[in-house]
Structure formats: C-alpha cells, structure tokens
C-alpha atoms as a PDB file:
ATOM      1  CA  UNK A   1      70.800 106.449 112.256  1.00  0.00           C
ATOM      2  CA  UNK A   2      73.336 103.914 109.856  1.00  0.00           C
ATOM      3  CA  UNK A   3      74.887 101.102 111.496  1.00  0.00           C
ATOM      4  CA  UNK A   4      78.051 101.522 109.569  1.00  0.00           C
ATOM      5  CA  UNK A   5      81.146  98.920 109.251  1.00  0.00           C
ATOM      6  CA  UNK A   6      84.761 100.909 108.064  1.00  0.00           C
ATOM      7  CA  UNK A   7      87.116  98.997 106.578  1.00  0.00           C
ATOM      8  CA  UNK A   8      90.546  99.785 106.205  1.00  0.00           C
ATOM      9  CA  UNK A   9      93.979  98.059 105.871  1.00  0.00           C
ATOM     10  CA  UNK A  10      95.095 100.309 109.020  1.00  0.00           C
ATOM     11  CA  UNK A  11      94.103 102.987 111.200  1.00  0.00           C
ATOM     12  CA  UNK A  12      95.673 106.161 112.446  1.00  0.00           C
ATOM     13  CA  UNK A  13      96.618 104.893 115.480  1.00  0.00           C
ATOM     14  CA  UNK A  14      98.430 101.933 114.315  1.00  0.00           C
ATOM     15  CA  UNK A  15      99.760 104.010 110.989  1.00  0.00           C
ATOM     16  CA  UNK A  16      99.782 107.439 111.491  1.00  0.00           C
ATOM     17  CA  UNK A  17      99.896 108.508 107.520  1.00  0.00           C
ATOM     18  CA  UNK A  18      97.318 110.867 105.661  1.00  0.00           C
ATOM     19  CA  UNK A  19      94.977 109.087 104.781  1.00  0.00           C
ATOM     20  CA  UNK A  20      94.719 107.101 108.077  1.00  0.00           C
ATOM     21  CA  UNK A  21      94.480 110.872 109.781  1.00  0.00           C
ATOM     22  CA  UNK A  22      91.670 111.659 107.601  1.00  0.00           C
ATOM     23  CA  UNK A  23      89.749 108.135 108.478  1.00  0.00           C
ATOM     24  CA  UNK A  24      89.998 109.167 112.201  1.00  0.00           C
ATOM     25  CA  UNK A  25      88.354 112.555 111.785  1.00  0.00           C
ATOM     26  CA  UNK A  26      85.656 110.706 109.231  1.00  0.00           C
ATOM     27  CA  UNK A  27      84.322 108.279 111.725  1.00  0.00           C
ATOM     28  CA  UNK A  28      84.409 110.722 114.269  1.00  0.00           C
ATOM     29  CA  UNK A  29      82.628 113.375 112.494  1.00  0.00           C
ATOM     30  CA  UNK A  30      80.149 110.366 111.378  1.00  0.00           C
ATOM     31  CA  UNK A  31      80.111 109.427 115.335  1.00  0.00           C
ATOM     32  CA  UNK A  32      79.040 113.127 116.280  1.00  0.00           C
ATOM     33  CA  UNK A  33      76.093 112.445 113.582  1.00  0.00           C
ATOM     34  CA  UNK A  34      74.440 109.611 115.548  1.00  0.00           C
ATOM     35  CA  UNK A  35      75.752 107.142 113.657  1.00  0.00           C
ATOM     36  CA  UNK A  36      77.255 103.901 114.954  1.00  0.00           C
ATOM     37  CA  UNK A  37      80.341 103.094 113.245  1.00  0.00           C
ATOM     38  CA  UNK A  38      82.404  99.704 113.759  1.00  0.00           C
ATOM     39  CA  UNK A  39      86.377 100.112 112.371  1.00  0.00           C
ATOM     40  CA  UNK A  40      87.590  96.856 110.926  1.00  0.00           C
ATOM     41  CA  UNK A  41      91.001  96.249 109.654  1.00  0.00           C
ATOM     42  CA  UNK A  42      91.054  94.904 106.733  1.00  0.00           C
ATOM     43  CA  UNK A  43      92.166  91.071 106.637  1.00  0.00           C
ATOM     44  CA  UNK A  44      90.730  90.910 110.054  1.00  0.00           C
ATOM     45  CA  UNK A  45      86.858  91.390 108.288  1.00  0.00           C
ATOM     46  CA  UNK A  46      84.733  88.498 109.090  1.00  0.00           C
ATOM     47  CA  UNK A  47      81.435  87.960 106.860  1.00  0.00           C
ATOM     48  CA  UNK A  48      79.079  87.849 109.771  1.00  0.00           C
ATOM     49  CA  UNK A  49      80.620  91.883 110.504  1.00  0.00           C
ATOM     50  CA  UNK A  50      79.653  92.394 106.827  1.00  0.00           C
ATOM     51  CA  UNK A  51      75.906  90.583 106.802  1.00  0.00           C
ATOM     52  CA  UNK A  52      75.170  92.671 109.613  1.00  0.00           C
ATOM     53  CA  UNK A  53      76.379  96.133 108.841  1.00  0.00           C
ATOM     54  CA  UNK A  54      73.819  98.669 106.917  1.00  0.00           C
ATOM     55  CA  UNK A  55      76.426 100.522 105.234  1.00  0.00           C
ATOM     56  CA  UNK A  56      79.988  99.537 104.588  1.00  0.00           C
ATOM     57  CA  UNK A  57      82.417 102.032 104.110  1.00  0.00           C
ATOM     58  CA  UNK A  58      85.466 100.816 102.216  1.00  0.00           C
ATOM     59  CA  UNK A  59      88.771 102.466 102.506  1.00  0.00           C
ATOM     60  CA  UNK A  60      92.531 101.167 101.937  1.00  0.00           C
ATOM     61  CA  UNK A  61      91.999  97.364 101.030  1.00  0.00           C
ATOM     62  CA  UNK A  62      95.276  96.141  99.882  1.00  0.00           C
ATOM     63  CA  UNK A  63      94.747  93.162 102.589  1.00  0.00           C
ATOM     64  CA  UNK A  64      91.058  92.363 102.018  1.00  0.00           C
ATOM     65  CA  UNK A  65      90.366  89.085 100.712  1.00  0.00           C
ATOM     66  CA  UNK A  66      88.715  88.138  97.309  1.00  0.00           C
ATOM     67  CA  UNK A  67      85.863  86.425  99.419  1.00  0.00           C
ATOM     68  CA  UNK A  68      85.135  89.278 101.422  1.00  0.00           C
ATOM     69  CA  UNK A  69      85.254  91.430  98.041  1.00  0.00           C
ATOM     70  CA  UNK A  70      82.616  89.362  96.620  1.00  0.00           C
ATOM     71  CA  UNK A  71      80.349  89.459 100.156  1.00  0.00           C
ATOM     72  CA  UNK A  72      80.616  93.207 100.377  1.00  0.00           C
ATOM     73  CA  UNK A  73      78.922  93.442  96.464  1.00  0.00           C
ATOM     74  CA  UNK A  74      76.080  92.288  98.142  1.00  0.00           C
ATOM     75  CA  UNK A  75      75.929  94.966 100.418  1.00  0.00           C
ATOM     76  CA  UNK A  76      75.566  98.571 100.231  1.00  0.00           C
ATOM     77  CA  UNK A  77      79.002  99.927 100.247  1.00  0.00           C
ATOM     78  CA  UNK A  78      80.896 103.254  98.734  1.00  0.00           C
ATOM     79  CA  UNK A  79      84.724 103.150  97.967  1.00  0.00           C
ATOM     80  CA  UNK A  80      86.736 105.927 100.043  1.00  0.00           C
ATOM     81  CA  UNK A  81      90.258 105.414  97.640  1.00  0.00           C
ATOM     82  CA  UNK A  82      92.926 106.895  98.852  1.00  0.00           C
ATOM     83  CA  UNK A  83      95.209 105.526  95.811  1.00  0.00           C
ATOM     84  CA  UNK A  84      94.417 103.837  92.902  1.00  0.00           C
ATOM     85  CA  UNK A  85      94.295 100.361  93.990  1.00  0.00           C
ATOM     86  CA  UNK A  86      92.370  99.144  90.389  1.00  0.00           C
ATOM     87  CA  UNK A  87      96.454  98.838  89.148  1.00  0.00           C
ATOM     88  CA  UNK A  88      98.635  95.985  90.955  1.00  0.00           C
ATOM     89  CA  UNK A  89     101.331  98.521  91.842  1.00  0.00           C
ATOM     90  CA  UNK A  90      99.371 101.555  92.358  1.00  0.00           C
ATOM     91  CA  UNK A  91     101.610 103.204  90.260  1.00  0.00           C
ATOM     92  CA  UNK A  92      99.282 104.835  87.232  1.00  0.00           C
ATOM     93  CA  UNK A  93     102.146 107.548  86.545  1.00  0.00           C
ATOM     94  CA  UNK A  94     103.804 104.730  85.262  1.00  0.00           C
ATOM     95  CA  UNK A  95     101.938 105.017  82.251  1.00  0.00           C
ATOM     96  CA  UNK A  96     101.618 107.163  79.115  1.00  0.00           C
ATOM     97  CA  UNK A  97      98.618 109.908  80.239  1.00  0.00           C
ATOM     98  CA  UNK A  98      98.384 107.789  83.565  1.00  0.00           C
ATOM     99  CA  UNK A  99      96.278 105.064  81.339  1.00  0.00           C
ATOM    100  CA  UNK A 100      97.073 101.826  81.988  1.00  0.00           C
ATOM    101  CA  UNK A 101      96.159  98.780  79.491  1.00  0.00           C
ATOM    102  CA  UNK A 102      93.165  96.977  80.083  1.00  0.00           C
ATOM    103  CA  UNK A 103      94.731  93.844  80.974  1.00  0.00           C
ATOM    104  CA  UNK A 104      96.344  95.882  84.222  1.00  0.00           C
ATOM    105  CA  UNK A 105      93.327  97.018  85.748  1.00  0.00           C
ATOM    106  CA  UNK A 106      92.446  94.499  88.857  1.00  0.00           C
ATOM    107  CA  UNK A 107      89.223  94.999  91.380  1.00  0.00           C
ATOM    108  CA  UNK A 108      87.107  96.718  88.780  1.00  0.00           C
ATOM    109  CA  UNK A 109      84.003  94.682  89.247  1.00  0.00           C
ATOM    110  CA  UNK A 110      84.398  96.158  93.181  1.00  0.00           C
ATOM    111  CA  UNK A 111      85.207  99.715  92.259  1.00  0.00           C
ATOM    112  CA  UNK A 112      82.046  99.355  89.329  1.00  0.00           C
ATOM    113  CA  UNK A 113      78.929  97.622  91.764  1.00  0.00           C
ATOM    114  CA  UNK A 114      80.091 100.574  95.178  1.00  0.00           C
ATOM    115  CA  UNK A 115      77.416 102.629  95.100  1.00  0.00           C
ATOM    116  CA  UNK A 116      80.051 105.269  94.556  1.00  0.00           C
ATOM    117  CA  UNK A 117      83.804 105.739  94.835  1.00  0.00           C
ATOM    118  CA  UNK A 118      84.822 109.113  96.107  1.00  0.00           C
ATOM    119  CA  UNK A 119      88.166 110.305  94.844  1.00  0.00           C
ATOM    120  CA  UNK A 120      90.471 112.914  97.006  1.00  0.00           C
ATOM    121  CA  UNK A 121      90.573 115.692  94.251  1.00  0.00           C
ATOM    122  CA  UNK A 122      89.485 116.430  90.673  1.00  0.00           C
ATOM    123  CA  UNK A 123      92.847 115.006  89.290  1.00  0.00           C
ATOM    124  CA  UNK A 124      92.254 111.712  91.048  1.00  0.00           C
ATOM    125  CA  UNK A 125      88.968 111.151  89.878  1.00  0.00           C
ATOM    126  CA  UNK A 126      90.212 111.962  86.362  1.00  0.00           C
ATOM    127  CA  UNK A 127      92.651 109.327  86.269  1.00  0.00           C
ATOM    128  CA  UNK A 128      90.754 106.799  87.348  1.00  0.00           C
ATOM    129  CA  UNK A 129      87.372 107.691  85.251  1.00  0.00           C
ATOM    130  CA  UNK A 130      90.641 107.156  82.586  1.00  0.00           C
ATOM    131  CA  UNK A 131      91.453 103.864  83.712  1.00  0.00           C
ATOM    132  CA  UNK A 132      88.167 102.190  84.944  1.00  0.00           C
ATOM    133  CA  UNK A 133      85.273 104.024  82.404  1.00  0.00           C
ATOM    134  CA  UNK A 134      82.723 104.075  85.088  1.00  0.00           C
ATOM    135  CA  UNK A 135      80.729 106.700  86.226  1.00  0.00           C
ATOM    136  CA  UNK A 136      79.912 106.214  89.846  1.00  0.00           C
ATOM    137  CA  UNK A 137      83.455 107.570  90.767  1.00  0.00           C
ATOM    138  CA  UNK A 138      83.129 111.292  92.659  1.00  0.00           C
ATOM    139  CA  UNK A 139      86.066 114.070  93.340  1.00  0.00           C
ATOM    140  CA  UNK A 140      85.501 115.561  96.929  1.00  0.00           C
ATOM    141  CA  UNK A 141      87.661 117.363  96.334  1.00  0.00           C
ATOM    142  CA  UNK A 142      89.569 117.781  99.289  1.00  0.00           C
ATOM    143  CA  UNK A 143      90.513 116.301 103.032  1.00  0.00           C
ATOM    144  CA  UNK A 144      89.583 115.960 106.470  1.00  0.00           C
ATOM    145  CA  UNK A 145      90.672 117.680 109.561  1.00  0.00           C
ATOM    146  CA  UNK A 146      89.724 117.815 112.965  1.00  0.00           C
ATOM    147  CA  UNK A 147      89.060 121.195 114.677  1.00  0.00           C
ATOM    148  CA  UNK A 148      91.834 120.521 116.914  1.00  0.00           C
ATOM    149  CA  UNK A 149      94.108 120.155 113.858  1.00  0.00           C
ATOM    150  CA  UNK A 150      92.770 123.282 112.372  1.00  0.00           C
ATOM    151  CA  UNK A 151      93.393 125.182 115.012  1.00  0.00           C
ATOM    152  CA  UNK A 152      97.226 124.529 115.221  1.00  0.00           C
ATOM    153  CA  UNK A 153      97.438 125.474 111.425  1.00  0.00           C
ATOM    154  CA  UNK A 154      95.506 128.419 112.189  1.00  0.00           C
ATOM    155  CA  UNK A 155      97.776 128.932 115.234  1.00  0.00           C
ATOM    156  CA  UNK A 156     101.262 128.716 113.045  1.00  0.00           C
ATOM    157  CA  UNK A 157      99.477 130.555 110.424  1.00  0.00           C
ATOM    158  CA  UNK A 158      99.122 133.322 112.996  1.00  0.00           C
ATOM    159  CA  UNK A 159     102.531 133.414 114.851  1.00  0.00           C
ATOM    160  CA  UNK A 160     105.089 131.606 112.213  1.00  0.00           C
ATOM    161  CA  UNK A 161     108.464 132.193 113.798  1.00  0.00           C
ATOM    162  CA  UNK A 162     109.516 131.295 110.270  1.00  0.00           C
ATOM    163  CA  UNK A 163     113.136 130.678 109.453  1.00  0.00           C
ATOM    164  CA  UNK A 164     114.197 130.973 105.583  1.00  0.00           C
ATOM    165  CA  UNK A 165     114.638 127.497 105.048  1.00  0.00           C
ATOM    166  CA  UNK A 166     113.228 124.945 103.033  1.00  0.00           C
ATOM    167  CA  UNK A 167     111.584 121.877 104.708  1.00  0.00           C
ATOM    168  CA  UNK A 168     112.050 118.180 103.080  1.00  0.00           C
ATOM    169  CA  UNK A 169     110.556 115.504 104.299  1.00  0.00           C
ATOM    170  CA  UNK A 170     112.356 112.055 105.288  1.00  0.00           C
ATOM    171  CA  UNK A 171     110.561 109.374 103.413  1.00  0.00           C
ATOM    172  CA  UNK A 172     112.130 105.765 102.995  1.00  0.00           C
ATOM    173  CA  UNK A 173     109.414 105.623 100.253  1.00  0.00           C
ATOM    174  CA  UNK A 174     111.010 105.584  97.001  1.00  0.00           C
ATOM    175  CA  UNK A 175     108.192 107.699  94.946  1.00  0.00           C
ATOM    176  CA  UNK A 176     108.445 109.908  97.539  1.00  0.00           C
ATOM    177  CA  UNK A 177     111.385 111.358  96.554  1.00  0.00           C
ATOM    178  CA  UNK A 178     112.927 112.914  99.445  1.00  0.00           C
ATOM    179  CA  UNK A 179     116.230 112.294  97.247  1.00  0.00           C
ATOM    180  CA  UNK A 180     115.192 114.276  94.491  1.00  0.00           C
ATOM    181  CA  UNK A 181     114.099 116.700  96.744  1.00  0.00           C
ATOM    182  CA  UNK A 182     117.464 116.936  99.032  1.00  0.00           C
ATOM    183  CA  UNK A 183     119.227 117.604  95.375  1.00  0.00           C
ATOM    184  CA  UNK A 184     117.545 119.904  94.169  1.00  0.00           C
ATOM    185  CA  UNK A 185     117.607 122.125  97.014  1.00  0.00           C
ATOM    186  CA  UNK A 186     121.692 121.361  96.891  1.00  0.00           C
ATOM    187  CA  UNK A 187     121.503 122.417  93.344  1.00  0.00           C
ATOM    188  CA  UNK A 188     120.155 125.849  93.137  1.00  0.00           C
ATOM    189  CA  UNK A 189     122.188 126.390  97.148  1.00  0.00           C
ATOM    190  CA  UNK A 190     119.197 126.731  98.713  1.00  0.00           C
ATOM    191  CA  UNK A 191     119.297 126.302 102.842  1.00  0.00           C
ATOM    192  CA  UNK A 192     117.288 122.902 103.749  1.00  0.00           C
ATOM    193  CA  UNK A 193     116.043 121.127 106.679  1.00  0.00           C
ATOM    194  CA  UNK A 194     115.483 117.174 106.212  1.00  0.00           C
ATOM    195  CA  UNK A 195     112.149 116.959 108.676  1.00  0.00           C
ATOM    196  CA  UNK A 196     112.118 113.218 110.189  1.00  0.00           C
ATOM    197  CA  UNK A 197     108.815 110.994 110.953  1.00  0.00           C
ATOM    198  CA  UNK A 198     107.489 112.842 114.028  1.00  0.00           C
ATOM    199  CA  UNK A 199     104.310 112.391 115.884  1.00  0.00           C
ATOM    200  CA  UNK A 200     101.095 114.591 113.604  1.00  0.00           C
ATOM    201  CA  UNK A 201     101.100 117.970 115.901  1.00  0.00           C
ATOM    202  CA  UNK A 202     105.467 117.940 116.656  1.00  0.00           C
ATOM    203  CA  UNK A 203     105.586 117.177 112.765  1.00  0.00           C
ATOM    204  CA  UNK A 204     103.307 120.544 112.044  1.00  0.00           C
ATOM    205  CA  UNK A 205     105.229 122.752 114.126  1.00  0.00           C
ATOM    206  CA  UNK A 206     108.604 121.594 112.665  1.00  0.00           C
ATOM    207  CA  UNK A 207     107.327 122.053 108.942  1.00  0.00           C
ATOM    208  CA  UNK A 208     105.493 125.156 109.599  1.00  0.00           C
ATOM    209  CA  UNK A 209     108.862 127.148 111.388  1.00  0.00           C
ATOM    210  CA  UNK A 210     110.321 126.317 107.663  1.00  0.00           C
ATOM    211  CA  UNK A 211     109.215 129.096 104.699  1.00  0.00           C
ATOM    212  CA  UNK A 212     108.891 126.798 101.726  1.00  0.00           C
ATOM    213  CA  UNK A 213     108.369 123.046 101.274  1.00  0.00           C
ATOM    214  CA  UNK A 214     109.973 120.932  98.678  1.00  0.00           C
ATOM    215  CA  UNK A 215     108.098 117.842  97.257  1.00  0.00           C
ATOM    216  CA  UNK A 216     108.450 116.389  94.013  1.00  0.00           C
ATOM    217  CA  UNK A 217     106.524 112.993  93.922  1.00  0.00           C
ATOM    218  CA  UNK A 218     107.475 110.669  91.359  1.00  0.00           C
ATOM    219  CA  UNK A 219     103.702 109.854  91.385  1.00  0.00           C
ATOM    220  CA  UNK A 220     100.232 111.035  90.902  1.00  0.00           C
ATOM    221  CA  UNK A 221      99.803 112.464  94.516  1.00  0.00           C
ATOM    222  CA  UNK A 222      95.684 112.105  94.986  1.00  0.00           C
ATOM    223  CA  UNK A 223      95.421 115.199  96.596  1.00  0.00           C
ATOM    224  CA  UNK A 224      98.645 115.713  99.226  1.00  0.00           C
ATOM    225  CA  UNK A 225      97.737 116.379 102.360  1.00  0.00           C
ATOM    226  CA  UNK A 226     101.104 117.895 103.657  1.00  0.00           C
ATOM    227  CA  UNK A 227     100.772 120.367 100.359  1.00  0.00           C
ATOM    228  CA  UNK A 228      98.096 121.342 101.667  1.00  0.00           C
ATOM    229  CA  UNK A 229      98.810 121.925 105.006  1.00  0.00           C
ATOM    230  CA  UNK A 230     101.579 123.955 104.082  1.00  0.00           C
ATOM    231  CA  UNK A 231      99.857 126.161 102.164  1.00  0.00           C
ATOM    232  CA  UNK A 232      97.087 126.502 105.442  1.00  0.00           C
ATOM    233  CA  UNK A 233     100.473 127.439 107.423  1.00  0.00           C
ATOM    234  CA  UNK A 234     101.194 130.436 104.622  1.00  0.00           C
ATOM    235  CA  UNK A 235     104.084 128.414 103.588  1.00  0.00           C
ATOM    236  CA  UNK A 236     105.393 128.354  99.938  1.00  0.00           C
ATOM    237  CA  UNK A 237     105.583 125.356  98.211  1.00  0.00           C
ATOM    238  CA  UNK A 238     107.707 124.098  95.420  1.00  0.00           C
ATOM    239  CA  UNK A 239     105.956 121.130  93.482  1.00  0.00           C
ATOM    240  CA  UNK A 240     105.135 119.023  90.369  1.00  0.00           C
ATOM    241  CA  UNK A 241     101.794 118.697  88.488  1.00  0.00           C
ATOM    242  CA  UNK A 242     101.614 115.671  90.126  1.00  0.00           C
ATOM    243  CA  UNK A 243      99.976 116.956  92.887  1.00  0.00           C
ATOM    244  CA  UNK A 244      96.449 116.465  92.783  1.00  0.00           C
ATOM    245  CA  UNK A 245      95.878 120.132  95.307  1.00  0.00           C
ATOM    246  CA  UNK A 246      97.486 122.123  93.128  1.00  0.00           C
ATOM    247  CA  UNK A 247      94.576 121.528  90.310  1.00  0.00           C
ATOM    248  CA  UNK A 248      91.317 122.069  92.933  1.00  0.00           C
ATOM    249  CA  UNK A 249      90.301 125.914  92.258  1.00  0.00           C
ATOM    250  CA  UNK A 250      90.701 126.435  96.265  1.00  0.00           C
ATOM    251  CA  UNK A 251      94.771 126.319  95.601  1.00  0.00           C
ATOM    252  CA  UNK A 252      95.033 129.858  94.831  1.00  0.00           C
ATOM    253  CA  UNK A 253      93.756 129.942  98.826  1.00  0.00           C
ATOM    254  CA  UNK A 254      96.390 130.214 101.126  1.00  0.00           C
ATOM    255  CA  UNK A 255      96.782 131.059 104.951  1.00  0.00           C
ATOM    256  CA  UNK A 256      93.480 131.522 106.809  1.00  0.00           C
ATOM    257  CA  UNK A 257      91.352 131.891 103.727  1.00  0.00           C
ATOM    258  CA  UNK A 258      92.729 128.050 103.314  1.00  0.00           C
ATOM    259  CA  UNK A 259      91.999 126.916 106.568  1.00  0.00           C
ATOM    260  CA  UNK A 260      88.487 128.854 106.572  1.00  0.00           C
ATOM    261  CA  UNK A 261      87.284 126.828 103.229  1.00  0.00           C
ATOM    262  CA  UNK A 262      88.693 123.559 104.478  1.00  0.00           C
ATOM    263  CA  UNK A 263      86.661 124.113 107.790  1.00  0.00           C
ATOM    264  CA  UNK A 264      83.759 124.578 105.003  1.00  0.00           C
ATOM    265  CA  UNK A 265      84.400 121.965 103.389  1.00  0.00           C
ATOM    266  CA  UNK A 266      84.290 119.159 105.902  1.00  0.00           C
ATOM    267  CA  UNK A 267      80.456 119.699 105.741  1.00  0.00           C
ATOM    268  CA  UNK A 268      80.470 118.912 101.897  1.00  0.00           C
ATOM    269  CA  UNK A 269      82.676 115.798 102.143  1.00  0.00           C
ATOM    270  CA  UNK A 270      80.375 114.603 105.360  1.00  0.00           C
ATOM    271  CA  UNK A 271      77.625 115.226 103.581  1.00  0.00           C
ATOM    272  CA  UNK A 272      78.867 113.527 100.159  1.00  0.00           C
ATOM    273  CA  UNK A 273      79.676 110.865 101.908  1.00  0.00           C
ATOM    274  CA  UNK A 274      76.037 109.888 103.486  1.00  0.00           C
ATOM    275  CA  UNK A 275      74.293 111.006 100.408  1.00  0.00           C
END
C-alpha cells in the first residue's frame, strides 16, 4: 500500500466548496483502499513531508511555493486540477476559443513533468490540452461523492416535494453570476428563490424542493458539480455551454439513472487515479 501526501490550498472542512467536497470523499475512498494518506495544506508543505511521501497527490495550489514546486518534480506526483491554474487569473474564457497566448501560461513545467494531470470533464481537458500542448493531461470525466451523499440525492430524487420555482444560488463570486442569473429569471417573470451558503446536506434539500436551477457562469465551469447534482435530484436546469457536464455523454442521464452511473463511476476515477 502507497504512502501518499495530498496537497491542497484547503480542505472541506475549512472550505466547504466542490472541489474541496470531492477531495474529502477521494482520500477517504483512497483510505478504505489501504492506503495511508497525509492531507497537507498547501503553503503549510514542508520538504521533509515531500522527500518522504511515495506518491504526492497535487490538488488546488494557488498557495504552494515555487520551491516546493521544484521539490515535488522530483517526486512522483499527478495533478488533480480543479481549475486551470497554468493562467494567472484562471480565467481561460477570457480568451478567443479559451486559448491564451503563450506568454500567459505560468506552472507549465509542473503541469508537463506530473506523471499525469486529470481534468474534471472532457471540456476541461480540452482547454487545457489547448493551452499547455501536453499529453499527459486525462478527462475523468466526472466527480466524487460519498454514499452518504448519494443517498440524499437518491432520497430527493425519490420524494421531491417540488415547488415550481427556480433555484439561484447566492454567490459573492463575480463569474458566478448569481446577478445574471436573478435577471434573467426577472426577465422572462419566472418565480425564483435566491438559495444562500448553507451547510452541504441543508443546501441539497433547499435546491432540490426547487424544479429548475438557473446558472449561467461567466466562465468555463470544469465540470459543475451543483449541475450535476441537480440533474441527480430530477431537476431541470437552465445553463450555458460553459458548463463542462453538459458535454460528458452521461448528461442525457437524469434522476436515478444519474445517480446509478455516478455510483459507477467512482470506481473509474479511483481507479484512474492509482493507475
């Protein structure tokens, strides 16, 4: 069994966002496989925790220094992006075709010497084969859940008590557009529900009593986990091609058939992952 070091700039119980939640099921579900796993936030990494780790799994490293970049290319390592942190402002939809210009791609040396970077969806890994030309980077296309979590969506799948209202979620994130969102529903007179930062399960329930979500991104969304928990919830959703989901061949999926191939497919990621 690995004696495995995760790195990540924070972890779901000190930032409860997506891909934080998915990080906590992925060193559990590596945990249940024998292996020993040691989290590390990222500027808190010290290069004796990277000498004498066997693997290194690299997540969100916005706060990892350029020292500790340099150790960990010593090391065997795989990139678990979440974003596209190879642009300063993570930002490629700021760019014609999502390409950037050479001379605005940082950490490629990192992303090009990881064994291999594993994208959230088909869409991700397209933009950045774009933008970095390498060929170690791999769609997984898809997320992690625990069986506790699928079970709930299963649960509101099952017994909705659905009111016909759209859901909107509050987001003091710019790209996240909860502005755009809010107007368009005020547009067309469509009934809406602003849903506030709750905790995970309390957030579930409040977006799965709601019959259609309304997200429009202002950027690429690697795969948008909330998307696809709607759609797990039978929920309709009204989007933008920005969403990385609504590309995977598995969107047409929706309901139980969702949450069945999602339970399927935490085997593929786990095992993509150790490969």
């Amino acid at each position: 069994m690995a004696n495995i070091l995760f790195i990540a700039d924070y972890f779901a119980d000190q930032v409860p966002g997506g891909g934080e939640l998915n990080n906590k099921v992925l060193v559990e579900k590596l945990y249940k496989c024998g292996h020993t796993v040691r989290r590390a936030n990222s500027h808190l990494v010290k290069h004796m925790d990277i000498l004498h780790s066997e693997h290194i799994i690299v997540s969100n490293f916005a706060n990892l220094s350029e020292g500790n970049k340099k150790n960990i290319q010593n090391r065997n390592y795989i990139i678990y992006e979440h974003d596209h942190k190879y642009l300063p402002g993570r930002n490629p939809g700021i760019y014609p075709e999502y390409r950037a210009p050479k001379e605005h791609i940082i950490n490629r040396q990192f992303y090009a010497n990881a064994k291999a970077v594993l994208c959230q969806s088909q869409f991700h890994e397209d933009i950045a084969r774009k933008n970095l030309e390498l060929n170690n980077i791999v769609s997984l296309g898809g997320n992690l859940w625990s069986g506790e979590y699928l079970s709930l969506l299963e649960e509101i799948c099952k017994d909705p008590q659905r009111l016909d209202r759209h859901a909107i979620i509050m987001s003091n994130t710019k790209h996240k557009n909860t502005v755009g969102s809010i107007n368009y529903c005020k547009a067309l007179g469509l009934e809406y529900d602003v849903i506030p930062p709750l905790e995970p399960t309390t957030f579930l329930r409040e977006l799965g009593s709601r019959a259609t979500l309304v997200f429009f991104p202002e950027t690429p969304e690697t795969l948008s986990r909330v998307v696809v928990e709607a759609r797990m919830m039978g929920m309709g959703t009204k989007t933008t091609n920005n969403i990385g989901a609504i590309h995977e061949e598995w969107f047409s999926k929706k309901g139980l058939d969702l949450i069945e191939y999602m339970r399927y497919k935490q085997h593929e990621i786990i095992n993509i992952v150790l490969e």
